[in-house]
Protein backbone atom coordinates (compact mmCIF):
# COMPACT_ATOMS: atom_id res chain seq x y z
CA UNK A 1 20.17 -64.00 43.22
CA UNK A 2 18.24 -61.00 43.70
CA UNK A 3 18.54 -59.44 40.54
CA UNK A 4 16.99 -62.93 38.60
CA UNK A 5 14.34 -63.11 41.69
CA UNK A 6 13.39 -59.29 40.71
CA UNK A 7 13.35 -60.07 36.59
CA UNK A 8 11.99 -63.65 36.09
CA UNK A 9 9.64 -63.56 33.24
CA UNK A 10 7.87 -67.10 32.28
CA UNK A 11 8.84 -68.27 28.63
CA UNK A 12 6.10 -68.13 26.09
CA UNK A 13 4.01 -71.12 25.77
CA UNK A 14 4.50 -72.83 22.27
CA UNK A 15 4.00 -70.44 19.12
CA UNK A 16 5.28 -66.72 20.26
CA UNK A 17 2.74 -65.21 18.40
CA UNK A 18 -0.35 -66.63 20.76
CA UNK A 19 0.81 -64.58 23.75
CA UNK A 20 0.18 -67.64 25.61
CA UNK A 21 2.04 -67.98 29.16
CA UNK A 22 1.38 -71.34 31.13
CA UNK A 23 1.31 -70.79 34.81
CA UNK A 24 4.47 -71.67 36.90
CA UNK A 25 4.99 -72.07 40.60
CA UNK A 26 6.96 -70.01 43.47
CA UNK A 27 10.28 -70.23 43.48
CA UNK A 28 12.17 -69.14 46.12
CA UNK A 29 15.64 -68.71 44.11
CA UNK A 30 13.20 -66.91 41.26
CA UNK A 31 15.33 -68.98 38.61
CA UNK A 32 11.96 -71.10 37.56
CA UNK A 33 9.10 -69.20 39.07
CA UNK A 34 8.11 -65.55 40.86
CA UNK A 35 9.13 -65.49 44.41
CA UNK A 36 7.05 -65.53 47.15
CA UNK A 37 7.66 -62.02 47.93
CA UNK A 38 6.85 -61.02 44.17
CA UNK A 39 3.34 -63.09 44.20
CA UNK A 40 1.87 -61.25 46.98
CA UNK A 41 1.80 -58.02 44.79
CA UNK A 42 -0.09 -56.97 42.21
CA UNK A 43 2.37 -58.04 39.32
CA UNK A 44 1.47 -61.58 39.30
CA UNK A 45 -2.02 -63.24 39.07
CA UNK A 46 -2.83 -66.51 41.11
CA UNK A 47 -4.33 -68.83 38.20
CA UNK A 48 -4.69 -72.38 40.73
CA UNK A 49 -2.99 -74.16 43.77
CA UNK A 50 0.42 -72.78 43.81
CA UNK A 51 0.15 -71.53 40.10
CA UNK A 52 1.22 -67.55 38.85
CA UNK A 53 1.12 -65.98 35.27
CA UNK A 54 1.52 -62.52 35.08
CA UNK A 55 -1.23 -60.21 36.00
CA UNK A 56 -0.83 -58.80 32.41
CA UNK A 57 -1.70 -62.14 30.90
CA UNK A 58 -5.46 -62.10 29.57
CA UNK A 59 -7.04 -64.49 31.14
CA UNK A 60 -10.07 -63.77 28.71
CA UNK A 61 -8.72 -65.86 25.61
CA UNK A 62 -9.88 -69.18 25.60
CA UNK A 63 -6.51 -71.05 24.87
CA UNK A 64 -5.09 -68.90 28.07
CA UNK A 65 -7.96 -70.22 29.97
CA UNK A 66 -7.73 -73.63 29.02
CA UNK A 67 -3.88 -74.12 29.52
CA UNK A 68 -4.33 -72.42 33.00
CA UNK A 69 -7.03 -74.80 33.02
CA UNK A 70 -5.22 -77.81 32.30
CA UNK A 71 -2.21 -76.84 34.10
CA UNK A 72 -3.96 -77.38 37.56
CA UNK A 73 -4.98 -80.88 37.06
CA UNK A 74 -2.00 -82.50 35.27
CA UNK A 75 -3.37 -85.71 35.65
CA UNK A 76 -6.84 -83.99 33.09
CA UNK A 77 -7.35 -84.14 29.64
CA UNK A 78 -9.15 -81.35 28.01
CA UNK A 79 -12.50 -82.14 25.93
CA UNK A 80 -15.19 -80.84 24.67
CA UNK A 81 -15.37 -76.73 23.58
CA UNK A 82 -12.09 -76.64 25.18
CA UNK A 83 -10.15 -78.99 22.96
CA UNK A 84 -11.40 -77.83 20.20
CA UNK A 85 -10.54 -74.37 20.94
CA UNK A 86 -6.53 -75.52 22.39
CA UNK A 87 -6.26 -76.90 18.46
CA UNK A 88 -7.48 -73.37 17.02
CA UNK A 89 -10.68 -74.03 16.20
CA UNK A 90 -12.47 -70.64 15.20
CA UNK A 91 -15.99 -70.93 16.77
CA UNK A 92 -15.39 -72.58 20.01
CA UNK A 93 -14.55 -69.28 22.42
CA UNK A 94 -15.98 -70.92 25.51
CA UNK A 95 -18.93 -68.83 26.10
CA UNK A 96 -22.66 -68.94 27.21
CA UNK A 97 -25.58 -67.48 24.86
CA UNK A 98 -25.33 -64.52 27.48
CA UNK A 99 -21.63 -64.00 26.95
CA UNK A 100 -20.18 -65.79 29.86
CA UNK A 101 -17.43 -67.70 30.13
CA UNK A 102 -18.57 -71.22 30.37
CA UNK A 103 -16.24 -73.60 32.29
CA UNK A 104 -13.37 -75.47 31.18
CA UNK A 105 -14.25 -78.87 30.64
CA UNK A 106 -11.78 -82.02 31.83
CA UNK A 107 -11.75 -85.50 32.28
CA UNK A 108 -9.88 -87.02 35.16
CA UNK A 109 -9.55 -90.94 35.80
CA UNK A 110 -10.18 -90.60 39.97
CA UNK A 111 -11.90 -88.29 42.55
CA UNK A 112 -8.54 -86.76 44.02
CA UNK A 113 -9.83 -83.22 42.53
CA UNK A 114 -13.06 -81.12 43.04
CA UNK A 115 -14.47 -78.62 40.25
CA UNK A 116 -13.45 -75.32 41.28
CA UNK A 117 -14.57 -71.95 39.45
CA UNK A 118 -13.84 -71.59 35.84
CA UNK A 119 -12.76 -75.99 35.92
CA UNK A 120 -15.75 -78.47 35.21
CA UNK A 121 -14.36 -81.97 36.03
CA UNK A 122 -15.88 -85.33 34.71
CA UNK A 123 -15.16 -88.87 35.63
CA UNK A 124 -16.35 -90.34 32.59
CA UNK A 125 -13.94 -93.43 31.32
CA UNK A 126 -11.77 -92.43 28.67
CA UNK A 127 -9.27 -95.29 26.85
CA UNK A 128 -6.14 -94.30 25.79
CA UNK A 129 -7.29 -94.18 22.22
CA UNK A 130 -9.56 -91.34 22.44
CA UNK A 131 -6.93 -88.94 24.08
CA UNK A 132 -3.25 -87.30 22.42
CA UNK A 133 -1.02 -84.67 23.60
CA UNK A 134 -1.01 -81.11 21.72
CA UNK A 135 1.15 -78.68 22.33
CA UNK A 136 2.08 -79.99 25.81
CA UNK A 137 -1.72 -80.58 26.44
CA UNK A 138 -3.88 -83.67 27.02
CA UNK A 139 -6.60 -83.80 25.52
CA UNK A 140 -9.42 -85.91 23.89
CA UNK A 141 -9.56 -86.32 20.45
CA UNK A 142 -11.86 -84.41 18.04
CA UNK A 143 -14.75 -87.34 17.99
CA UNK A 144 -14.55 -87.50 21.63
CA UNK A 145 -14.83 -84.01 22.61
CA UNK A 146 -17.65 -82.99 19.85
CA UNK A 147 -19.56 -85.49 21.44
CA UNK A 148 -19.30 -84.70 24.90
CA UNK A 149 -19.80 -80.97 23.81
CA UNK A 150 -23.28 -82.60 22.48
CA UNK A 151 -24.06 -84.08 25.12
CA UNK A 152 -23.59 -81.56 27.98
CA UNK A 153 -25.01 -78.89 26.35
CA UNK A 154 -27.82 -76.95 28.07
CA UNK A 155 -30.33 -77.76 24.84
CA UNK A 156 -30.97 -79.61 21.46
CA UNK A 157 -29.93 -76.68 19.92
CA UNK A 158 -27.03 -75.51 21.80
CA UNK A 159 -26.08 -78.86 20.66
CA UNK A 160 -26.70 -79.27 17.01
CA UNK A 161 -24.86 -75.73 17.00
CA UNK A 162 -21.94 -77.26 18.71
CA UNK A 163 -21.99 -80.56 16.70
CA UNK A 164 -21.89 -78.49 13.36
CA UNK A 165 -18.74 -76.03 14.54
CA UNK A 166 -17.37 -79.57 15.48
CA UNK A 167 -18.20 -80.51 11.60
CA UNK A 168 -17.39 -77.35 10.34
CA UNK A 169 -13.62 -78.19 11.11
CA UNK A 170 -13.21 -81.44 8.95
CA UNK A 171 -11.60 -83.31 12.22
CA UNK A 172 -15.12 -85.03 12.16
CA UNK A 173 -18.00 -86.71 10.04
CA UNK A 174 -21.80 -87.27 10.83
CA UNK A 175 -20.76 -90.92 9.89
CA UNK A 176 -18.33 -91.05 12.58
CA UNK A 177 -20.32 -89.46 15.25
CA UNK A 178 -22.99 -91.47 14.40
CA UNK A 179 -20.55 -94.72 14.62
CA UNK A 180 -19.08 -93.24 17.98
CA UNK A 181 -22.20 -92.38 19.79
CA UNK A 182 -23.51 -95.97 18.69
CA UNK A 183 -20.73 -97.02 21.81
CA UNK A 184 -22.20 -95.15 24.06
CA UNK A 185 -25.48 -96.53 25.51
CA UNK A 186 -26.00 -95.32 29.22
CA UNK A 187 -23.55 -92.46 28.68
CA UNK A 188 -25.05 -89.10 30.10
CA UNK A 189 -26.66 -87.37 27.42
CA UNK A 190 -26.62 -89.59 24.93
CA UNK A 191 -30.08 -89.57 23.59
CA UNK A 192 -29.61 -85.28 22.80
CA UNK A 193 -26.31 -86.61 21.11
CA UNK A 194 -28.16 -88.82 18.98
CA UNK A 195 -31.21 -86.68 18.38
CA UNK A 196 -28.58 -83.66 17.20
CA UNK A 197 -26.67 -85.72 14.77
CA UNK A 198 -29.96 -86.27 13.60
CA UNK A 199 -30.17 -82.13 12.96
CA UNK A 200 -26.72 -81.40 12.22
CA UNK A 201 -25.40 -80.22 8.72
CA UNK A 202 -21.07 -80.68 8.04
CA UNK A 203 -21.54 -77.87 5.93
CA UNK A 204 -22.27 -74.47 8.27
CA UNK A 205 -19.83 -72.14 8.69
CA UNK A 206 -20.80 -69.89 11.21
CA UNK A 207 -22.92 -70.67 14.63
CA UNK A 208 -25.80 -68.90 13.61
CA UNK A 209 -26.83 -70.70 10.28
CA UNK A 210 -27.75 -74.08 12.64
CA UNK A 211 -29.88 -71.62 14.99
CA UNK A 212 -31.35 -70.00 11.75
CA UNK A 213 -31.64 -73.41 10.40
CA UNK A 214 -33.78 -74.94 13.65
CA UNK A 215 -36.33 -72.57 13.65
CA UNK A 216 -37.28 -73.62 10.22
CA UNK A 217 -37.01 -77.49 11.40
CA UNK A 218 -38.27 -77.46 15.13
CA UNK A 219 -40.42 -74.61 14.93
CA UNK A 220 -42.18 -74.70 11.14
CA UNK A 221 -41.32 -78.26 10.67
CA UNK A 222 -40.01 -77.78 7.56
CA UNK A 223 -37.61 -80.32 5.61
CA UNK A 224 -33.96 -80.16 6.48
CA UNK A 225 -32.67 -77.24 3.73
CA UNK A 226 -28.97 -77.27 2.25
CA UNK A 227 -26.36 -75.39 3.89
CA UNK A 228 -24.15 -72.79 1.76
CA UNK A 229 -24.95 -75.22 -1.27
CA UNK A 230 -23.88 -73.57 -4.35
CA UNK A 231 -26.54 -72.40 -7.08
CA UNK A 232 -25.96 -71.26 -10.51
CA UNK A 233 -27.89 -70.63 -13.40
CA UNK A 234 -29.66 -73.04 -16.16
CA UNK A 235 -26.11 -72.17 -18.32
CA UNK A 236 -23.71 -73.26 -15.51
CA UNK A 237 -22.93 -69.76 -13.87
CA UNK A 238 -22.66 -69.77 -10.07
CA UNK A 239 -25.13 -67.29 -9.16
CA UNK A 240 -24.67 -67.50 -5.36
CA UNK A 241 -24.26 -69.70 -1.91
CA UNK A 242 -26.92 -68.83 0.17
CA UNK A 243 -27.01 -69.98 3.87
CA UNK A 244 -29.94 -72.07 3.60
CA UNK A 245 -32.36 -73.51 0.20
CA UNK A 246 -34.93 -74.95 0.54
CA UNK A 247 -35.08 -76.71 -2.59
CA UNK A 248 -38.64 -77.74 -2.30
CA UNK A 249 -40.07 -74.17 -2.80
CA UNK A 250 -37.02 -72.58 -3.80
CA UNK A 251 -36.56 -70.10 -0.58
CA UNK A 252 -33.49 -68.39 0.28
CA UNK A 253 -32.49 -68.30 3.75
CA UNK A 254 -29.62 -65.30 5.02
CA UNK A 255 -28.23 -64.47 8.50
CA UNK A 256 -27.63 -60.88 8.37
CA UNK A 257 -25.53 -59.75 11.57
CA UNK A 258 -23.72 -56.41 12.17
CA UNK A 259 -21.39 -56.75 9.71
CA UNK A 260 -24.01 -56.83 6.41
CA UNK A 261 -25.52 -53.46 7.52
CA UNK A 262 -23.45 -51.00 5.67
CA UNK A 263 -20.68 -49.45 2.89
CA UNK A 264 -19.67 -52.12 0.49
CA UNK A 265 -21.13 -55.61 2.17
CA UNK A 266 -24.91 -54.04 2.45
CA UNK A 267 -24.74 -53.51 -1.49
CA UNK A 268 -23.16 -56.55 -2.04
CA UNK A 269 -25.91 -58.46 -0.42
CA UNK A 270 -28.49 -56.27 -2.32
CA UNK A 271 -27.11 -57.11 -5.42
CA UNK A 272 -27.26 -61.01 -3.96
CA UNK A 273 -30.89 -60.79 -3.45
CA UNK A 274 -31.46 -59.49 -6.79
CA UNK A 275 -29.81 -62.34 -8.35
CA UNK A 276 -31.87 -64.97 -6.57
CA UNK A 277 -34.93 -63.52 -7.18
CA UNK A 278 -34.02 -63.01 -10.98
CA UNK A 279 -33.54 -66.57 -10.42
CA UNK A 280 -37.15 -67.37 -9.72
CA UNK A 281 -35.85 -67.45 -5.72
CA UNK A 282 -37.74 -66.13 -2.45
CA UNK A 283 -35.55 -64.34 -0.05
CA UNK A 284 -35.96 -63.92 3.69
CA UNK A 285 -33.27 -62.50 6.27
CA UNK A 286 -32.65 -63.30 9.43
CA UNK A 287 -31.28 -60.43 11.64
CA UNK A 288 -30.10 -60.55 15.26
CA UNK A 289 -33.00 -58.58 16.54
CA UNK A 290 -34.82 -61.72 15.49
CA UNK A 291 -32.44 -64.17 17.70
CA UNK A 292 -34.19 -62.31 20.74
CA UNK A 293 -37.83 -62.86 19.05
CA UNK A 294 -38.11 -65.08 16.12
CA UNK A 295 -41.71 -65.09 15.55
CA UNK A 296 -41.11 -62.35 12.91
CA UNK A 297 -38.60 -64.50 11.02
CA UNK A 298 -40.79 -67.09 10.48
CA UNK A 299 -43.79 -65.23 9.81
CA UNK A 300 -41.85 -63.70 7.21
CA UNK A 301 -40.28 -67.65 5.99
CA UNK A 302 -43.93 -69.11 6.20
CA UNK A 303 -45.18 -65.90 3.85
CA UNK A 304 -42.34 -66.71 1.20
CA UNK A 305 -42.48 -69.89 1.58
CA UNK A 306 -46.61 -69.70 0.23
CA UNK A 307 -45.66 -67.51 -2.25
CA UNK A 308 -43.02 -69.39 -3.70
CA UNK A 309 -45.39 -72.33 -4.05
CA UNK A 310 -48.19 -70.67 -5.01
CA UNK A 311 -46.95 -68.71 -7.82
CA UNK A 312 -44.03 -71.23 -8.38
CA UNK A 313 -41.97 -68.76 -10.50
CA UNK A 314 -39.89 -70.24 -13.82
CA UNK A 315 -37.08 -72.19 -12.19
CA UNK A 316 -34.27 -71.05 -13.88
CA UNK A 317 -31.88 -72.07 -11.18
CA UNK A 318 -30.15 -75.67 -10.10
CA UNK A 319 -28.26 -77.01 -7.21
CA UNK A 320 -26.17 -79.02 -10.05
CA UNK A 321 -22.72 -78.52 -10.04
CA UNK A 322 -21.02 -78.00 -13.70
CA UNK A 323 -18.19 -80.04 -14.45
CA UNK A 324 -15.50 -77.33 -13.81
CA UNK A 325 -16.90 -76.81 -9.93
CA UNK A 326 -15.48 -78.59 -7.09
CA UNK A 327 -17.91 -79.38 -4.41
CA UNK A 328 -17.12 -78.71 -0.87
CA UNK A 329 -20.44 -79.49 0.84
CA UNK A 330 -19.49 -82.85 2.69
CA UNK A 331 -16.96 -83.57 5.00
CA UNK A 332 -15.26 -86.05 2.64
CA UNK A 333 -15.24 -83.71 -0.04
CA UNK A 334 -12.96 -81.10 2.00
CA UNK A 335 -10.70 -83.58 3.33
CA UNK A 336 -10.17 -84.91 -0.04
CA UNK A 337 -8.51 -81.30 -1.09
CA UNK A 338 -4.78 -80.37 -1.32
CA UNK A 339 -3.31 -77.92 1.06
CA UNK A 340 -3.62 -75.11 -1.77
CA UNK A 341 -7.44 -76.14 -3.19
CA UNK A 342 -8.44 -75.98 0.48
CA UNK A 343 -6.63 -72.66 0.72
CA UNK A 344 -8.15 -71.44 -2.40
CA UNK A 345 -11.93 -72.73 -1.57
CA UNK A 346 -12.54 -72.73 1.85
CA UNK A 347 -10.47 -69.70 3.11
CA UNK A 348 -14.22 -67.85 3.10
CA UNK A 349 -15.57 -69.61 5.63
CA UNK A 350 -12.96 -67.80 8.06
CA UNK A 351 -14.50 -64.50 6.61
């Protein structure tokens, strides 16, 4: 009895290669849980009422945070960044603009719990068709969760950014949210829901694109541009898929983070400028010293902007598809692919 006591080690939770550990409780035999000799050390880490992983277990990762999460109020179902993140969704990591780790969001059908640090608890009605079970976790289903992401979230823009990471994942449409949030009159936050399907784009594929893409709506008022549309030459040729156009004056829009500033990506996006503006295309980057102070960025978009429709350069560009290209723009287009054409056409937005 002592020798299972000294070596109980928790199974992995679901696929092996997550590294995920669900929290168990004391055990006095230590056949299903640490003892309670072995929980007042240092080897195990307290993760709720009665609840151990192993102090080794990162508690950073957002799936280890939300099944802690959800293992302390089994009567909870996950939603919002959370349940997106439980199902592997890439952008949802649960953290602030400031890098901190935002709570874990859960919706419980009484008062019998209290929100406690790193738990955010909501008594908002939830029918049983809005909620499933994944992996051994409740939680709320894609529709229901992007929109209480939308809701709940600190600004317009916060949520428009959430709302298109949402999108961005095919498990929802701007049809349906619009259709959903059409059921929720009184609901808190409703009207930012509404006003940020209003801004959102199914067609981003990173966070930063929507904030790029809001300065040039909110803050120059300019048209909604397309989002990594496709453009090729007046022969057919795909000459590039910029983050934003705007078709009107034919501007190019890029997000340049850390990643574009050297060795072989830094010449490839040299050579991508040179083939829009060979085009007859503007070009203006974004960088991230311009998240902290934009008023550079769209100094820079309102000068290219006033060039390109002053001078208004031969157009020797279109946002036509040939017939040989299969559009991917739309959230109906992408779930309309096989397994192996979304594979081979969408494995770039993970890039």
């Amino acid at each position: 009895m002592t020798s299972r006591a000294t070596h109980f080690r928790p199974a992995p939770h679901g696929d092996r290669a997550l590294g995920l550990v669900a929290p168990v409780r004391v055990d006095p035999a230590g056949e299903r849980g640490p003892t309670p000799r072995q929980v007042r050390g240092s080897a195990w880490r307290r993760t709720g009422p009665g609840l151990y992983v192993p102090a080794h277990v990162d508690s950073t990762r957002p799936q280890q945070r939300v099944l802690e999460a959800a293992a302390g109020i089994p009567e909870g179902h996950i939603t919002g960044w959370a349940a997106f993140a439980w199902a592997g969704a890439r952008w949802f990591d649960g953290l602030d603009g400031n890098g901190n780790a935002r709570p874990v969001p859960i919706v419980i059908a009484n008062h019998r719990y209290r929100d406690r640090p790193g738990i955010r608890l909501t008594a908002e009605r939830l029918p049983l068709s809005q909620w499933y079970v994944l992996d051994g976790v409740c939680g709320t289903h894609p529709l229901r969760s992007a929109a209480y992401e939308a809701r709940h979230a600190a600004t317009l823009s916060r949520a428009v950014v959430a709302l298109d990471m949402a999108l961005q994942t095919d498990r929802v449409s701007i049809a349906e949210l619009v259709e959903h949030a059409s059921t929720l009159n009184g609901w808190y936050g409703v009207e930012q829901l509404r006003l940020a399907i209003g801004l959102a784009d199914e067609n981003s594929w990173s966070p930063m694109e929507p904030e790029m893409r809001l300065h040039w709506q909110l803050d120059l008022g300019l048209p909604h541009p397309l989002c990594n549309h496709p453009i090729f030459d007046l022969a057919g040729n795909h000459i590039g898929t910029p983050d934003l156009l705007d078709a009107e004056a034919g501007v190019v829009g890029e997000y340049d983070g850390g990643l574009h500033l050297a060795g072989e990506r830094r010449a490839s996006d040299i050579q991508r400028e040179s083939l829009f503006r060979s085009a007859g295309l503007e070009y203006v980057t974004m960088t991230a010293v311009d998240r902290r102070d934009p008023s550079r960025f769209l100094r820079r978009t309102t000068e290219a902007r006033e060039r390109a429709l002053r001078f208004k350069p031969e157009r020797r560009w279109t946002v036509d598809p040939p017939a040989w290209w299969t559009p991917t723009v739309t959230v109906e287009q992408r779930r309309s692919l096989t397994a192996a054409d979304r594979k081979r056409l969408l494995n770039h937005r993970a890039a």
